[in-house]
N, C-alpha and C. Protein backbone atom coordinates (compact mmCIF):
# COMPACT_ATOMS: atom_id res chain seq x y z
N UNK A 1 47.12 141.51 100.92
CA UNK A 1 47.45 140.38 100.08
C UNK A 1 48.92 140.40 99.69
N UNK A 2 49.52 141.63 98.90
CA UNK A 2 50.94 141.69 98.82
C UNK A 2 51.98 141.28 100.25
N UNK A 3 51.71 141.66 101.21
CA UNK A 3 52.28 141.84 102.59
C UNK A 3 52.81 140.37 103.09
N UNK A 4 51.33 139.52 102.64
CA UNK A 4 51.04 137.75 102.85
C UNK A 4 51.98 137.25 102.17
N UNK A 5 52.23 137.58 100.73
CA UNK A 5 52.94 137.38 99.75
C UNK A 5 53.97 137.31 100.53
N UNK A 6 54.54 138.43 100.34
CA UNK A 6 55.71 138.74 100.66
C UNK A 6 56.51 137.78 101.78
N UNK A 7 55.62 137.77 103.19
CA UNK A 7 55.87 137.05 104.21
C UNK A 7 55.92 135.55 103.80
N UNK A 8 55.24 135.15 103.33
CA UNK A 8 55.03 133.73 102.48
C UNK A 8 56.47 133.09 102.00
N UNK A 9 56.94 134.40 101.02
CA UNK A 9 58.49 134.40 100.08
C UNK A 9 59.83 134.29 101.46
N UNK A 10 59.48 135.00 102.10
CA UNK A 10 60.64 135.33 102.67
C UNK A 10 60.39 133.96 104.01
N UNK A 11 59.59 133.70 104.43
CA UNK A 11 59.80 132.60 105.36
C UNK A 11 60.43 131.17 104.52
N UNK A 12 59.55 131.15 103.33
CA UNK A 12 60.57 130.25 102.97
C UNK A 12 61.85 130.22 102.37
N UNK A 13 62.21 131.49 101.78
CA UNK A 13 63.18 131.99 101.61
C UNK A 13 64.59 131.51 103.13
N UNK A 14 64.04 131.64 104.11
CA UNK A 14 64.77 131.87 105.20
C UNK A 14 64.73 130.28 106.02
N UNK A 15 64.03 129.58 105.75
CA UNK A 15 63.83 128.31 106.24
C UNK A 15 64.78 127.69 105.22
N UNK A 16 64.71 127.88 103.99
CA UNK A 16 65.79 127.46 103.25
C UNK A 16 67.12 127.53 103.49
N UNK A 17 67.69 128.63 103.55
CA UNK A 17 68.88 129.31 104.24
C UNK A 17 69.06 128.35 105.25
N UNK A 18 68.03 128.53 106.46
CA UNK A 18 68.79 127.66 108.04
C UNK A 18 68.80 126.04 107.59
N UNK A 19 68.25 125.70 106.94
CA UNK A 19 68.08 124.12 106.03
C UNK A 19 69.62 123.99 105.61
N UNK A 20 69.96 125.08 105.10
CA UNK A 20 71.12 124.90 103.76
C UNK A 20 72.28 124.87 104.93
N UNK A 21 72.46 126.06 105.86
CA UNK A 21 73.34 126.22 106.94
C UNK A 21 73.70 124.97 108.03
N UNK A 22 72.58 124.28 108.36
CA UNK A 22 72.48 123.04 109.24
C UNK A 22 72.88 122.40 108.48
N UNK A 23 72.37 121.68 106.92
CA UNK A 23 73.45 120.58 106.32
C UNK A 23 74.77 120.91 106.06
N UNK A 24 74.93 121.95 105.74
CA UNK A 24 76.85 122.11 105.54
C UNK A 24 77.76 122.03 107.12
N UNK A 25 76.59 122.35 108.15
CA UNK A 25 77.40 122.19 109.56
C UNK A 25 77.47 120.59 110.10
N UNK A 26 76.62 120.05 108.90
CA UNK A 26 77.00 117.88 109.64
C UNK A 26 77.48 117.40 108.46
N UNK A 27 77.98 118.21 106.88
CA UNK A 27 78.99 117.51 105.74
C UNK A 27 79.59 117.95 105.74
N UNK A 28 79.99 119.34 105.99
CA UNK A 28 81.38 120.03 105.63
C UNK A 28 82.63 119.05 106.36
N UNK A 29 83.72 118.86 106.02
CA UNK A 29 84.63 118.40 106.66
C UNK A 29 85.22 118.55 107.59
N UNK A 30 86.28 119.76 107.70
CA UNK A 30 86.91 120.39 108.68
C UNK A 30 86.22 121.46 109.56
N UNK A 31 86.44 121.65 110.66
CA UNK A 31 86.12 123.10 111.53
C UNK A 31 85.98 124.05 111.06
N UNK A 32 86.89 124.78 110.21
CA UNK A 32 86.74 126.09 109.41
C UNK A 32 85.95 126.01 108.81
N UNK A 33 85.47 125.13 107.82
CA UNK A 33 84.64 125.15 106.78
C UNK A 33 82.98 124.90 107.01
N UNK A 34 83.13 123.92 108.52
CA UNK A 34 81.93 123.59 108.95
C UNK A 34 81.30 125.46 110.17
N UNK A 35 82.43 125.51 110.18
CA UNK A 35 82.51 127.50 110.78
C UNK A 35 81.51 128.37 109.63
N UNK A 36 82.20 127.96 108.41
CA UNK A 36 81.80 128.99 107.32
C UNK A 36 80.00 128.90 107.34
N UNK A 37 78.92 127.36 107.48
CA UNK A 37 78.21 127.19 106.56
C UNK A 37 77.33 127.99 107.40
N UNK A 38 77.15 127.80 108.88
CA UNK A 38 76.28 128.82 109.99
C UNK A 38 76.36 129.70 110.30
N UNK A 39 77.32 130.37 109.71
CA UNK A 39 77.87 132.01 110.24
C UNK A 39 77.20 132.76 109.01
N UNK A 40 77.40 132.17 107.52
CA UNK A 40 76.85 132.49 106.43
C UNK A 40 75.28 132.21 106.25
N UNK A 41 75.08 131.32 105.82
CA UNK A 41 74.00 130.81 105.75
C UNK A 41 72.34 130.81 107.01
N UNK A 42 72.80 130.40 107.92
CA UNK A 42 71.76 130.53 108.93
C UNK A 42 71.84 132.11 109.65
N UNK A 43 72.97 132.69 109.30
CA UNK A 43 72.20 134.26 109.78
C UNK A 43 71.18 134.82 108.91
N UNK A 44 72.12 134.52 107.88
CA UNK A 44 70.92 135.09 106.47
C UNK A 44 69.47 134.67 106.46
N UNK A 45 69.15 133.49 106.84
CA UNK A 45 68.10 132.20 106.91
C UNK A 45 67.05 133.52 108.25
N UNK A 46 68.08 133.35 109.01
CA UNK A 46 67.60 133.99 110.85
C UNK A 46 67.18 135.68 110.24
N UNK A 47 67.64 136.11 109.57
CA UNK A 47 67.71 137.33 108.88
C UNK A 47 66.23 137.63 108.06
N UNK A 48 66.07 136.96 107.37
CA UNK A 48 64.71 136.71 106.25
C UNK A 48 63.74 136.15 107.29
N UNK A 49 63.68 135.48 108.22
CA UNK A 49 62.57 134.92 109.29
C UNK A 49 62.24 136.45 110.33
N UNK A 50 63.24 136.75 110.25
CA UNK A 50 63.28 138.02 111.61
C UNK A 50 61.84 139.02 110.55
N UNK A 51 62.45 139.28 109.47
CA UNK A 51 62.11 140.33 108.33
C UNK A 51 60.46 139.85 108.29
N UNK A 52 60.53 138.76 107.86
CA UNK A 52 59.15 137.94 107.77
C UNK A 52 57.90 138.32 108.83
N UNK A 53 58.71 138.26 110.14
CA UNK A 53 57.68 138.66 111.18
C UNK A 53 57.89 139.87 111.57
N UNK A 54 58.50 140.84 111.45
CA UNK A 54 58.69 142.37 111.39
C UNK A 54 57.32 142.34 110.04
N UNK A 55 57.48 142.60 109.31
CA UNK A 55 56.69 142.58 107.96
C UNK A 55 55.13 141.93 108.18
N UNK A 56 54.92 141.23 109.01
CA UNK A 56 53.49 140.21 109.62
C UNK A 56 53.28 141.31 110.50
N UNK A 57 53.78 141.43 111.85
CA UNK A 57 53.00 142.14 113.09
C UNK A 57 53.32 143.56 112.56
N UNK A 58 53.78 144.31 112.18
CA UNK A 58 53.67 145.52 111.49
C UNK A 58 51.89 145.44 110.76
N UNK A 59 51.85 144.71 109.71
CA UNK A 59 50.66 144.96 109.11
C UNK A 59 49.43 144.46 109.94
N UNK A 60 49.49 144.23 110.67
CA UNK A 60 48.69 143.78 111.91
C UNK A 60 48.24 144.40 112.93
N UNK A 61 49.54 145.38 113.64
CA UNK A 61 49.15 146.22 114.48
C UNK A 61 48.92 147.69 114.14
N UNK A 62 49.07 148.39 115.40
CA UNK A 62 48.71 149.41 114.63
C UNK A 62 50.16 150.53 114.39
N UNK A 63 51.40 150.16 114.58
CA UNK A 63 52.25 150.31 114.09
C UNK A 63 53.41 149.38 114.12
N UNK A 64 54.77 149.83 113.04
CA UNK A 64 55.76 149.13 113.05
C UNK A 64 56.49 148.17 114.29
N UNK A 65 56.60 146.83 114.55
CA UNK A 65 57.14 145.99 115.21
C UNK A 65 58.57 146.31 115.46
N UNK A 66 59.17 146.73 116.40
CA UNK A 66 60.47 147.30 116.35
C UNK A 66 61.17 146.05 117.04
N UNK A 67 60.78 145.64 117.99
CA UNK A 67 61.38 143.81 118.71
C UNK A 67 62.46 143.06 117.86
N UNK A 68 61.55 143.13 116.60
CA UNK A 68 62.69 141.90 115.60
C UNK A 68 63.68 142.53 115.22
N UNK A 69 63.62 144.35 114.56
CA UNK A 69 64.76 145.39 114.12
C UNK A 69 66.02 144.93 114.98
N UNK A 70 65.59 145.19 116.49
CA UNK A 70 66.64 144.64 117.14
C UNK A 70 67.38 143.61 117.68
N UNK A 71 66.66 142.69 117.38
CA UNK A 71 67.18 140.54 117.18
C UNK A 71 67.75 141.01 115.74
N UNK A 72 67.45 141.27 115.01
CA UNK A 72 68.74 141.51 113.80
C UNK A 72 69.09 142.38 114.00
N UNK A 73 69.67 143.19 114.85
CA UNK A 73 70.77 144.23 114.43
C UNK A 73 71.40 143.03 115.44
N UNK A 74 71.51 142.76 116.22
CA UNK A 74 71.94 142.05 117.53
C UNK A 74 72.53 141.36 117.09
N UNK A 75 71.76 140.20 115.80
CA UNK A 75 71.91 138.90 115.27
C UNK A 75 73.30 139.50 114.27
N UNK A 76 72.81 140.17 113.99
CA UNK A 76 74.39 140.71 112.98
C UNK A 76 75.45 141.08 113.23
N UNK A 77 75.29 141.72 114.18
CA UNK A 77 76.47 142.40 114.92
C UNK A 77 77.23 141.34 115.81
N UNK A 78 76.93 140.28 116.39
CA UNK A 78 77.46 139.25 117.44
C UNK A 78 78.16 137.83 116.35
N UNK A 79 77.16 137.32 115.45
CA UNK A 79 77.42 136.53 114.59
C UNK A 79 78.85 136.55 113.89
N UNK A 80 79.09 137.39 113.20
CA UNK A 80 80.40 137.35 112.81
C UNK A 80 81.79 137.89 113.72
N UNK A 81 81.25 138.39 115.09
CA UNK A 81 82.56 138.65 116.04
C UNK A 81 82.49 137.11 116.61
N UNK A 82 82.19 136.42 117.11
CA UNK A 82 81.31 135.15 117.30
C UNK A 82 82.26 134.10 116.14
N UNK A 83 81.79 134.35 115.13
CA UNK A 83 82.89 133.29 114.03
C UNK A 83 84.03 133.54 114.18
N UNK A 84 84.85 135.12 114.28
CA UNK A 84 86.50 135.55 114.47
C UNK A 84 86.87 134.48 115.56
N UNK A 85 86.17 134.98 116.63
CA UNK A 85 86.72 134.15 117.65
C UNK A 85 87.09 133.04 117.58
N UNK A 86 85.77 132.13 116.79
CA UNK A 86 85.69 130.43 117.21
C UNK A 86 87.16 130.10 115.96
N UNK A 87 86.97 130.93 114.67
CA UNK A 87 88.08 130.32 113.95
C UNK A 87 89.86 131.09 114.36
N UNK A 88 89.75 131.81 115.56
CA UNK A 88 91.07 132.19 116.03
C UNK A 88 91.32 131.32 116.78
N UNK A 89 90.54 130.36 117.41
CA UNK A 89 91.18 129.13 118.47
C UNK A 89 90.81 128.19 117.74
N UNK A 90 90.96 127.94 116.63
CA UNK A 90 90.94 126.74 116.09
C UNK A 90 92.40 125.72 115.82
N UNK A 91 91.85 124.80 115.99
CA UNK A 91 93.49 123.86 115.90
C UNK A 91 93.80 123.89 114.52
N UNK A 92 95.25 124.22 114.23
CA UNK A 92 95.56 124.37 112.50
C UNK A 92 95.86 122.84 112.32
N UNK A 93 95.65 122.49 111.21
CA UNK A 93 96.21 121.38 110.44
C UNK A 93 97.46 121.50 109.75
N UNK A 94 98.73 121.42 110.68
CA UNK A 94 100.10 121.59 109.58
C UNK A 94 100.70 120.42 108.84
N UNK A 95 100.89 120.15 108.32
CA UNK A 95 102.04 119.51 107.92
C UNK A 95 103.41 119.19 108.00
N UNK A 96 103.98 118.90 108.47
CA UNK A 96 105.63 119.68 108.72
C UNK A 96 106.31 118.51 107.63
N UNK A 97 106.88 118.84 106.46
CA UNK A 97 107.71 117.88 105.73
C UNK A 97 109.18 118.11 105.99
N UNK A 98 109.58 118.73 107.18
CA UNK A 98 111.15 118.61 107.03
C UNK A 98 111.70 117.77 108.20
């Protein structure tokens, strides 16, 4: 019953997150900022879903689900080298007033 719980919290917990991440990636304004909302937000979201079903087929089988451990270590480790990149080739917005 706790386990259900738990999985219950954290899926929506994490559906929230990729919810929150997808709208800031079609309002945010600029590139950088529309960079920030999926790199932040929907890993975390992808993070709590991963956890969710690690936490389900664990109590299910007859031991720990190791599959998802490594879609999030994966998911973590690529995600933010992944954002460096996309916001190092990004076109700057200058100004030039002289």
């Amino acid at each position: 019953m706790l386990s259900e719980i738990l999985v219950s919290l954290l899926i929506v917990a994490g559906a929230s997150f990729v919810l929150i991440g997808a709208i800031g990636l079609v309002r945010l304004p600029d590139f950088l900022t529309r960079l920030h909302a999926p790199t932040k937000a929907t890993t975390l979201g992808a993070g709590c879903l991963l956890l969710a079903s690690m936490i389900y087929f664990s109590s299910r089988a007859a031991g720990p689900s190791l599959h998802e451990g490594l879609i999030t270590a994966f998911l973590f480790l690529t995600a933010p080298i992944s954002a460096q990149l996309l916001a190092q080739t990004a076109p700057t917005q200058t100004t030039d007033k002289s």
